[in-house]
C-alpha atoms as a PDB file:
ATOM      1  CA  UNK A   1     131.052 143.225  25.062  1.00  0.00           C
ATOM      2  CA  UNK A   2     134.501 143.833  26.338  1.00  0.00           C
ATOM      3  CA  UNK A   3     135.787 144.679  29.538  1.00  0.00           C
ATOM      4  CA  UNK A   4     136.838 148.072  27.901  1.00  0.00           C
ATOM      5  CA  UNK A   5     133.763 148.525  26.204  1.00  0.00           C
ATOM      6  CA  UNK A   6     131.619 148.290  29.494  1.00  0.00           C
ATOM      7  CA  UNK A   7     134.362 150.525  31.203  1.00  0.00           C
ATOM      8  CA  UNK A   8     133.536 153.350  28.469  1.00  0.00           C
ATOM      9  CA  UNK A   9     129.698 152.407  28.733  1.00  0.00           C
ATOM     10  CA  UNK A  10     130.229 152.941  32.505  1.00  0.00           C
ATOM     11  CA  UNK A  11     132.175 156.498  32.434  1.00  0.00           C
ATOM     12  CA  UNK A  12     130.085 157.740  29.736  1.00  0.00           C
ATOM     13  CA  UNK A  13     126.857 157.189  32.083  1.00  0.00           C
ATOM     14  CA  UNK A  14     128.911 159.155  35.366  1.00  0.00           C
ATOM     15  CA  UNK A  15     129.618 161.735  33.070  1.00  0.00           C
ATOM     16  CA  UNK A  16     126.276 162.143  31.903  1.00  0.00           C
ATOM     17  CA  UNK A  17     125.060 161.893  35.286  1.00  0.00           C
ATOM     18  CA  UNK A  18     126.928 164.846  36.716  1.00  0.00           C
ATOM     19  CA  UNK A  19     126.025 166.961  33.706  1.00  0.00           C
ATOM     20  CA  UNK A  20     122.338 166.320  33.842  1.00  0.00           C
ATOM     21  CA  UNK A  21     122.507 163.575  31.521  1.00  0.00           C
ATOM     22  CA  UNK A  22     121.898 166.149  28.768  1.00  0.00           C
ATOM     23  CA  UNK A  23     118.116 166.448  29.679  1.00  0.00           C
ATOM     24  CA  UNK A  24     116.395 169.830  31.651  1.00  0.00           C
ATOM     25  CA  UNK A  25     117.601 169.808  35.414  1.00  0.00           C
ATOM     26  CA  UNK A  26     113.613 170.423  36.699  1.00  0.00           C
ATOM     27  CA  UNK A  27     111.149 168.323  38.198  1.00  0.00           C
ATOM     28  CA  UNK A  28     111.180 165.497  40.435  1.00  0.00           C
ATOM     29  CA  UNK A  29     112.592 161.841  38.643  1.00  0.00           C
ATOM     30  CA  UNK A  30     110.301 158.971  37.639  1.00  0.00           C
ATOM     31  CA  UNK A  31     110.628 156.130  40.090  1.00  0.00           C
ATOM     32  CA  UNK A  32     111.419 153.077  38.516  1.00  0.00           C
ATOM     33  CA  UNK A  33     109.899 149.680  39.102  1.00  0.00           C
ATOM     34  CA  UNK A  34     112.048 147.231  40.580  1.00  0.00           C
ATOM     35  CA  UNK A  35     112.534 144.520  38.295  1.00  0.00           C
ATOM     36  CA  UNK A  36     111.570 141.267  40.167  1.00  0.00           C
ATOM     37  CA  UNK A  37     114.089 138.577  40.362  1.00  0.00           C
ATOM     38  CA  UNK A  38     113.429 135.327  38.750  1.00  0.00           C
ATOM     39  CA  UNK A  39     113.205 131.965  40.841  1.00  0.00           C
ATOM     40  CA  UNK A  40     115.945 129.386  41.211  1.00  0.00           C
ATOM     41  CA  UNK A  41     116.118 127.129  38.336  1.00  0.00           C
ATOM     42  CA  UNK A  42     116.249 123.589  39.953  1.00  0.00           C
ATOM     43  CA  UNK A  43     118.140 120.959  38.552  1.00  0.00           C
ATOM     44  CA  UNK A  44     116.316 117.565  37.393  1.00  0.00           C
ATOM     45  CA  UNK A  45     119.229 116.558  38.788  1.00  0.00           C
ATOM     46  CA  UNK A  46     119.051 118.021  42.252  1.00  0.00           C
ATOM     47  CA  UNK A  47     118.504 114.881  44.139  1.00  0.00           C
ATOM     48  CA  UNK A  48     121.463 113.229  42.995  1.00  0.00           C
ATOM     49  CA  UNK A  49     124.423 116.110  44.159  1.00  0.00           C
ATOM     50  CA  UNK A  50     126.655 115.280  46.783  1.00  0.00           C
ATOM     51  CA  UNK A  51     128.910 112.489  48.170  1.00  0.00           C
ATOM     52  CA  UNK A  52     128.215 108.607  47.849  1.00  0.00           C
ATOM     53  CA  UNK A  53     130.274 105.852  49.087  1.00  0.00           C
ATOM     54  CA  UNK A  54     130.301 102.199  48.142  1.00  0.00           C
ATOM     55  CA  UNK A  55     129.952  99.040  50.566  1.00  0.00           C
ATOM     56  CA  UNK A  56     133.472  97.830  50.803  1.00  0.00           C
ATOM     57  CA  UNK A  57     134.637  95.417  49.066  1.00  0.00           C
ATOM     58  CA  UNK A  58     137.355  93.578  50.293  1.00  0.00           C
ATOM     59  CA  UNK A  59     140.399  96.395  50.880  1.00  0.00           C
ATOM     60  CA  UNK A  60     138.965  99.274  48.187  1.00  0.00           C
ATOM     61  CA  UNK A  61     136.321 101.611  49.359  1.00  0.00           C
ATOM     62  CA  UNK A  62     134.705 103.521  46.301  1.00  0.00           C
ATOM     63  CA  UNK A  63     133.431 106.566  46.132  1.00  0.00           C
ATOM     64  CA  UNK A  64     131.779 109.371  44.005  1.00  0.00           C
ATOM     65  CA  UNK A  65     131.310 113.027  44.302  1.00  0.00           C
ATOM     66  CA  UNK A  66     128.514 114.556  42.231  1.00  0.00           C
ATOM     67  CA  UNK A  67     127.929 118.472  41.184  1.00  0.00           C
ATOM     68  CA  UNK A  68     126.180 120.502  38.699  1.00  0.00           C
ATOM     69  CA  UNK A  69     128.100 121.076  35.749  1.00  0.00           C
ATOM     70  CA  UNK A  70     129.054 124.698  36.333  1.00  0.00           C
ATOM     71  CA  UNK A  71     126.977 126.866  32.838  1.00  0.00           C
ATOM     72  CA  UNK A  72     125.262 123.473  32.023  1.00  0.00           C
ATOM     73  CA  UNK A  73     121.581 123.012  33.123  1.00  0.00           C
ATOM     74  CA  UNK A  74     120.181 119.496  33.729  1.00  0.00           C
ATOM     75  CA  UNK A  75     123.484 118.203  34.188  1.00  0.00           C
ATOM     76  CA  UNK A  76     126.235 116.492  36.484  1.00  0.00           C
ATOM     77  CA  UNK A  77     129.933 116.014  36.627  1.00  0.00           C
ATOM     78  CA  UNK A  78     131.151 112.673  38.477  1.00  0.00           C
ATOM     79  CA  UNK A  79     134.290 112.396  39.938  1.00  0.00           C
ATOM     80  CA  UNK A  80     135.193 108.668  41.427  1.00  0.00           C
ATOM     81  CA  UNK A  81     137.802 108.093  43.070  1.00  0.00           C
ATOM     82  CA  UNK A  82     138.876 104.574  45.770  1.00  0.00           C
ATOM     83  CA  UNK A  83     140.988 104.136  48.919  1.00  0.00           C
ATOM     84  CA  UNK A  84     142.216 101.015  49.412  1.00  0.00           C
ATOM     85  CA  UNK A  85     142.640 100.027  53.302  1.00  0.00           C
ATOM     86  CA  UNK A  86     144.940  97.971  55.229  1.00  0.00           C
ATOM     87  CA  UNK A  87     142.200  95.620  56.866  1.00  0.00           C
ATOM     88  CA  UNK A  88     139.758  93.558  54.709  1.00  0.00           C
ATOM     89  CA  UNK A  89     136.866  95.317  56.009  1.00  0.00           C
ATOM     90  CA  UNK A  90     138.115  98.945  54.549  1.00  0.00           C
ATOM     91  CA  UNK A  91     139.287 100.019  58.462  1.00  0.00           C
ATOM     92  CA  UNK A  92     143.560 100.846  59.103  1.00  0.00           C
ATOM     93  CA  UNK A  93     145.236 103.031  57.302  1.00  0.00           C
ATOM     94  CA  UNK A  94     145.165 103.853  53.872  1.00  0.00           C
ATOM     95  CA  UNK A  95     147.770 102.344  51.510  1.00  0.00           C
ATOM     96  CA  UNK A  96     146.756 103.828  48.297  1.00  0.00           C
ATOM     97  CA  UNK A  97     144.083 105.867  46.760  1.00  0.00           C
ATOM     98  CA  UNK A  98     143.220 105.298  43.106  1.00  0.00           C
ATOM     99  CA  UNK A  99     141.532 108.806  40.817  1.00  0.00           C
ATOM    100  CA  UNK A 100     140.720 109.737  37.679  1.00  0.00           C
ATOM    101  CA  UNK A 101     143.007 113.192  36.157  1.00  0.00           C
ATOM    102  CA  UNK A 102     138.944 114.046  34.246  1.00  0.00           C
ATOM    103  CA  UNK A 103     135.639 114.152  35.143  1.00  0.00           C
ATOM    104  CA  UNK A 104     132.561 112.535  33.432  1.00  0.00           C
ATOM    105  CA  UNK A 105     129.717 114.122  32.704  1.00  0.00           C
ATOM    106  CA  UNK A 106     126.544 112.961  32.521  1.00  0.00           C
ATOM    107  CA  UNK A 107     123.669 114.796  30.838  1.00  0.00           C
ATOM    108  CA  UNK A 108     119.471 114.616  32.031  1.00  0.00           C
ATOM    109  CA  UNK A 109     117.798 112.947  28.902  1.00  0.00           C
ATOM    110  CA  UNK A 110     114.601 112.094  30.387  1.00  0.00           C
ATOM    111  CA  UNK A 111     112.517 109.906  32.342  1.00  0.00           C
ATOM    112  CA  UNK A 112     111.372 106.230  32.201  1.00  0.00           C
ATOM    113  CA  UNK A 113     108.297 104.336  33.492  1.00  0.00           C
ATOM    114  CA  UNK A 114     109.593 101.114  33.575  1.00  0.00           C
ATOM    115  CA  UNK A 115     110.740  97.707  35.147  1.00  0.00           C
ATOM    116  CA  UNK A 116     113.615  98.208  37.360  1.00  0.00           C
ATOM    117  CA  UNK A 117     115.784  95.077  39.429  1.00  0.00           C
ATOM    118  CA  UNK A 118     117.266  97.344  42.069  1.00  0.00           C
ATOM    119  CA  UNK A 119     119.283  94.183  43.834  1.00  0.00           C
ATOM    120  CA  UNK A 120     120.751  91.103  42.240  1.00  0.00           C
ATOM    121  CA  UNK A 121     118.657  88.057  42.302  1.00  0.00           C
ATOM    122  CA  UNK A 122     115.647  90.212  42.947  1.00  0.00           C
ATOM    123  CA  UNK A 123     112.192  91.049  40.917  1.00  0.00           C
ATOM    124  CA  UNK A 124     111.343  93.934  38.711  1.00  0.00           C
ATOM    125  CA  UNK A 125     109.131  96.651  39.792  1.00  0.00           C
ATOM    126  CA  UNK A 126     107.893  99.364  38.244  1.00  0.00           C
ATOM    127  CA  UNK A 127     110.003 102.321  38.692  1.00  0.00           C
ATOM    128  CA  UNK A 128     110.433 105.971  37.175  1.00  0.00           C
ATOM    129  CA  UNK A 129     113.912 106.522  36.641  1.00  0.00           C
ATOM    130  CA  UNK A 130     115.752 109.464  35.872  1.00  0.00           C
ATOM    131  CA  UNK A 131     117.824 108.885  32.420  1.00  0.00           C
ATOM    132  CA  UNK A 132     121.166 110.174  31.181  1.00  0.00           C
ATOM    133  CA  UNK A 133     123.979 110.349  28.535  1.00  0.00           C
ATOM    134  CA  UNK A 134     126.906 109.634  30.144  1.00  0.00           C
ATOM    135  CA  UNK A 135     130.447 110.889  28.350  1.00  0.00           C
ATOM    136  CA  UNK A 136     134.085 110.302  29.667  1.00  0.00           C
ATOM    137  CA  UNK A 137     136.976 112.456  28.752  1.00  0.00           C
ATOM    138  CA  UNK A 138     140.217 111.564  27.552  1.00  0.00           C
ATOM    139  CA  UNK A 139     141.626 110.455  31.142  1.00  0.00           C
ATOM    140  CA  UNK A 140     144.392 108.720  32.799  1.00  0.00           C
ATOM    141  CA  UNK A 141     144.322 106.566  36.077  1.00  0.00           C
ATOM    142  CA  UNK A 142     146.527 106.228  38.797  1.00  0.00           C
ATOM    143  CA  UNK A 143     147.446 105.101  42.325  1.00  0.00           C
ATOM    144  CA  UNK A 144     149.408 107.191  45.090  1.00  0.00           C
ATOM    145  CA  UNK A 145     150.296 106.134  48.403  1.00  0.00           C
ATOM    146  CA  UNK A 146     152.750 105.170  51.133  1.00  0.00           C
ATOM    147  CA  UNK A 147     151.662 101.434  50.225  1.00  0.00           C
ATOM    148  CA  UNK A 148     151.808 101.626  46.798  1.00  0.00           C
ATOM    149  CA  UNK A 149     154.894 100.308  44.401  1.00  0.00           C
ATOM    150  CA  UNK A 150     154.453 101.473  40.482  1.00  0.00           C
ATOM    151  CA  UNK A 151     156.434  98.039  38.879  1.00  0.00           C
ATOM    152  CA  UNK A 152     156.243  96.583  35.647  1.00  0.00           C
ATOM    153  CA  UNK A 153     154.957  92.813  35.960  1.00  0.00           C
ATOM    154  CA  UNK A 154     155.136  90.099  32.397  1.00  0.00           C
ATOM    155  CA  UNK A 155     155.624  93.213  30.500  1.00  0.00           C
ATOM    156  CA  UNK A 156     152.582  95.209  32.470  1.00  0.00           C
ATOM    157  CA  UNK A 157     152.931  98.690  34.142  1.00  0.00           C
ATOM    158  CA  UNK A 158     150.444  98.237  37.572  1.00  0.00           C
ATOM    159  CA  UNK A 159     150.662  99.788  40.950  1.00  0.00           C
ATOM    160  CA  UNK A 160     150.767  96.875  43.742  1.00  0.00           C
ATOM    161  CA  UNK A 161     149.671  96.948  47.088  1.00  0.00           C
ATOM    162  CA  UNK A 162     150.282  94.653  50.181  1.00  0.00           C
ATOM    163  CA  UNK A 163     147.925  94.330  53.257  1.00  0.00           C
ATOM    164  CA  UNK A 164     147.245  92.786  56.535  1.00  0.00           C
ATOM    165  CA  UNK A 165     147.256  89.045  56.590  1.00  0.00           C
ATOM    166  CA  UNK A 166     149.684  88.583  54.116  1.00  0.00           C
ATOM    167  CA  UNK A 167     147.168  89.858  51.136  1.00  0.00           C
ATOM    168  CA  UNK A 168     148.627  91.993  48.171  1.00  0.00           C
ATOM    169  CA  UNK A 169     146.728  93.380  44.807  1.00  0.00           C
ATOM    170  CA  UNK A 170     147.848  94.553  41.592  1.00  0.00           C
ATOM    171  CA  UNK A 171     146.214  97.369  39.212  1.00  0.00           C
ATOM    172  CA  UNK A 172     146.776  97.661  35.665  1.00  0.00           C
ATOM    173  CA  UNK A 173     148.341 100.598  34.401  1.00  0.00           C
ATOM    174  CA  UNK A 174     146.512 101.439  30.876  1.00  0.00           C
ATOM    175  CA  UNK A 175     147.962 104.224  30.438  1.00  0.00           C
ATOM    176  CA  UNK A 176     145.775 106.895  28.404  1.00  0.00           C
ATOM    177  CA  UNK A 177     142.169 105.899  28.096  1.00  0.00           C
ATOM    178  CA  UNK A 178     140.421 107.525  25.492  1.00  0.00           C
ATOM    179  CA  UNK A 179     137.167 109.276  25.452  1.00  0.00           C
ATOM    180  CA  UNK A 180     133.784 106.987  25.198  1.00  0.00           C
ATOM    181  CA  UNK A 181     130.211 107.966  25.005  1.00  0.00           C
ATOM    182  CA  UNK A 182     127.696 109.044  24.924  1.00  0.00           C
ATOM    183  CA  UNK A 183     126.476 105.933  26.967  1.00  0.00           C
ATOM    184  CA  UNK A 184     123.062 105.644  28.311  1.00  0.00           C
ATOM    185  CA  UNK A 185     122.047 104.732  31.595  1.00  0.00           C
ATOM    186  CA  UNK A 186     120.086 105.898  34.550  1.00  0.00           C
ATOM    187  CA  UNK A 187     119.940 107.000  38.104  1.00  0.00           C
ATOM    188  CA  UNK A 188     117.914 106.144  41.488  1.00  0.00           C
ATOM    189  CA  UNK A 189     117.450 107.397  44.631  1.00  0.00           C
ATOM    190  CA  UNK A 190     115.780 106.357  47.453  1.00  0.00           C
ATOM    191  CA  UNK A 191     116.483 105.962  51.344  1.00  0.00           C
ATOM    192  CA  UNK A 192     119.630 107.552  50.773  1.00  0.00           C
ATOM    193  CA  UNK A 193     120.500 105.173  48.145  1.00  0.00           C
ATOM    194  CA  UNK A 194     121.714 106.222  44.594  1.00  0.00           C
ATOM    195  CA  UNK A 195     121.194 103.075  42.405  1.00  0.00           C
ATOM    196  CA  UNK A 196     123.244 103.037  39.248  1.00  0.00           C
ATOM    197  CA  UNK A 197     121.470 101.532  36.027  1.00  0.00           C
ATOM    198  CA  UNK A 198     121.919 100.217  32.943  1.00  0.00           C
ATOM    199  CA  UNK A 199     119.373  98.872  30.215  1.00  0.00           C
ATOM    200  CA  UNK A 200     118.760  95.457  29.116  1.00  0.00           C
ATOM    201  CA  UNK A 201     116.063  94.866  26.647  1.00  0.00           C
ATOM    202  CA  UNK A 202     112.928  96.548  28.371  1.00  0.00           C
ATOM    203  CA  UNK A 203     114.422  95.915  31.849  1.00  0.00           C
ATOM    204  CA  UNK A 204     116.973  98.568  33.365  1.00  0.00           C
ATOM    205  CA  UNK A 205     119.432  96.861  36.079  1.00  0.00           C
ATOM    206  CA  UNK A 206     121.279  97.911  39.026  1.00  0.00           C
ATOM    207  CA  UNK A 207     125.082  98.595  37.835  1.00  0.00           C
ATOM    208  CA  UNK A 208     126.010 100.246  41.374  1.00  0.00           C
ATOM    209  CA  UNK A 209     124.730 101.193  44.763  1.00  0.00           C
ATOM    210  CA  UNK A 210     125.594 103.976  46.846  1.00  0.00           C
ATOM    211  CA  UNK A 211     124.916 105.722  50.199  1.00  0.00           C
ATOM    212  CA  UNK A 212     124.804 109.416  50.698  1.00  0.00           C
ATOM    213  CA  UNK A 213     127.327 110.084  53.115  1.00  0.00           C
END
């Protein structure tokens, strides 16, 4: 229906009103019953909205930002982003920060009884993890900054950064990366912890680790 359809729809039914609606003008109304509203729908999803960080590593400090997909049930877009610091230990300023111009999107599949190696160089326990199809737009990277120099090194566009103690970093430039997916993988939560996993075999492993912030 059209905005000027429900206009009509609406003046027709004023109209109508204030000439009796076309039906005798005695007797009291019928009351109507008041139609109940419907619970929430939650998420499966639910526990994993919000902002993560990363532990540092070295200069770059990752992050990710997770929301419902707005009209989509039972699924999350994931927006990732890093700020690379000054100091080693991700403290001083911020030289650059590094985002994505798309979004991925990552779609509840199901659940999973099975072994889990939350930490490197750990064991497997059993775990039930929440799975998902991944997808990733058409996107393009880049690097802004007061730090930050966009060069072109052996033929190769990268941004390049220099930090305290003499230390510097370069970033490729690649330009347009196409769309991938659907990939599977699975999420985690625990403590505050998102854990990031991927299968292997019969064994999902840890990819990433976050903390809600």
């Amino acid at each position: 229906m059209t905005i000027k359809t429900i206009a009509l729809s609406t003046l027709a039914t004023v109209l109508l009103a204030g000439c009796g609606g076309g039906g005798s003008s005695g007797g009291s109304p019928t009351p109507s019953t008041p139609t109940p509203t419907p619970p929430p729908v939650v998420s499966k999803l639910a526990a994993y909205t919000g902002n993560w960080v990363a532990p540092c590593d070295s200069h770059e400090l990752a992050s990710t930002v997770i929301s419902d997909t707005p009209g989509v049930a039972d699924s999350v877009d994931i927006e990732v982003k890093s700020d690379y610091y000054m100091n080693k230990d991700c403290t001083g300023a911020v030289v650059g920060g590094e985002k994505l111009s798309a979004k991925f999107t990552a779609a509840y599949s199901g659940t999973a009884d099975t072994a889990t190696v939350l930490t490197p160089g750990s064991q497997s326990v059993p775990l039930k993890l929440d799975l998902l199809t991944l997808r990733a737009p058409r996107h393009t990277m880049s690097i802004d900054g007061p730090g930050v120099v966009h060069t072109v090194k052996n033929g190769q566009a990268q941004w390049c950064m220099n930090f305290a103690n003499g230390e510097s970093t370069c970033v490729h430039d690649e330009g347009i990366l196409e769309a991938q997916g659907p990939l599977n993988f699975a999420f985690y939560a625990n403590g505050g912890k998102l854990y990031l996993l991927s299968p292997s075999g019969s064994v999902y492993s840890t990819d990433e680790i976050y903390t809600r912030r």
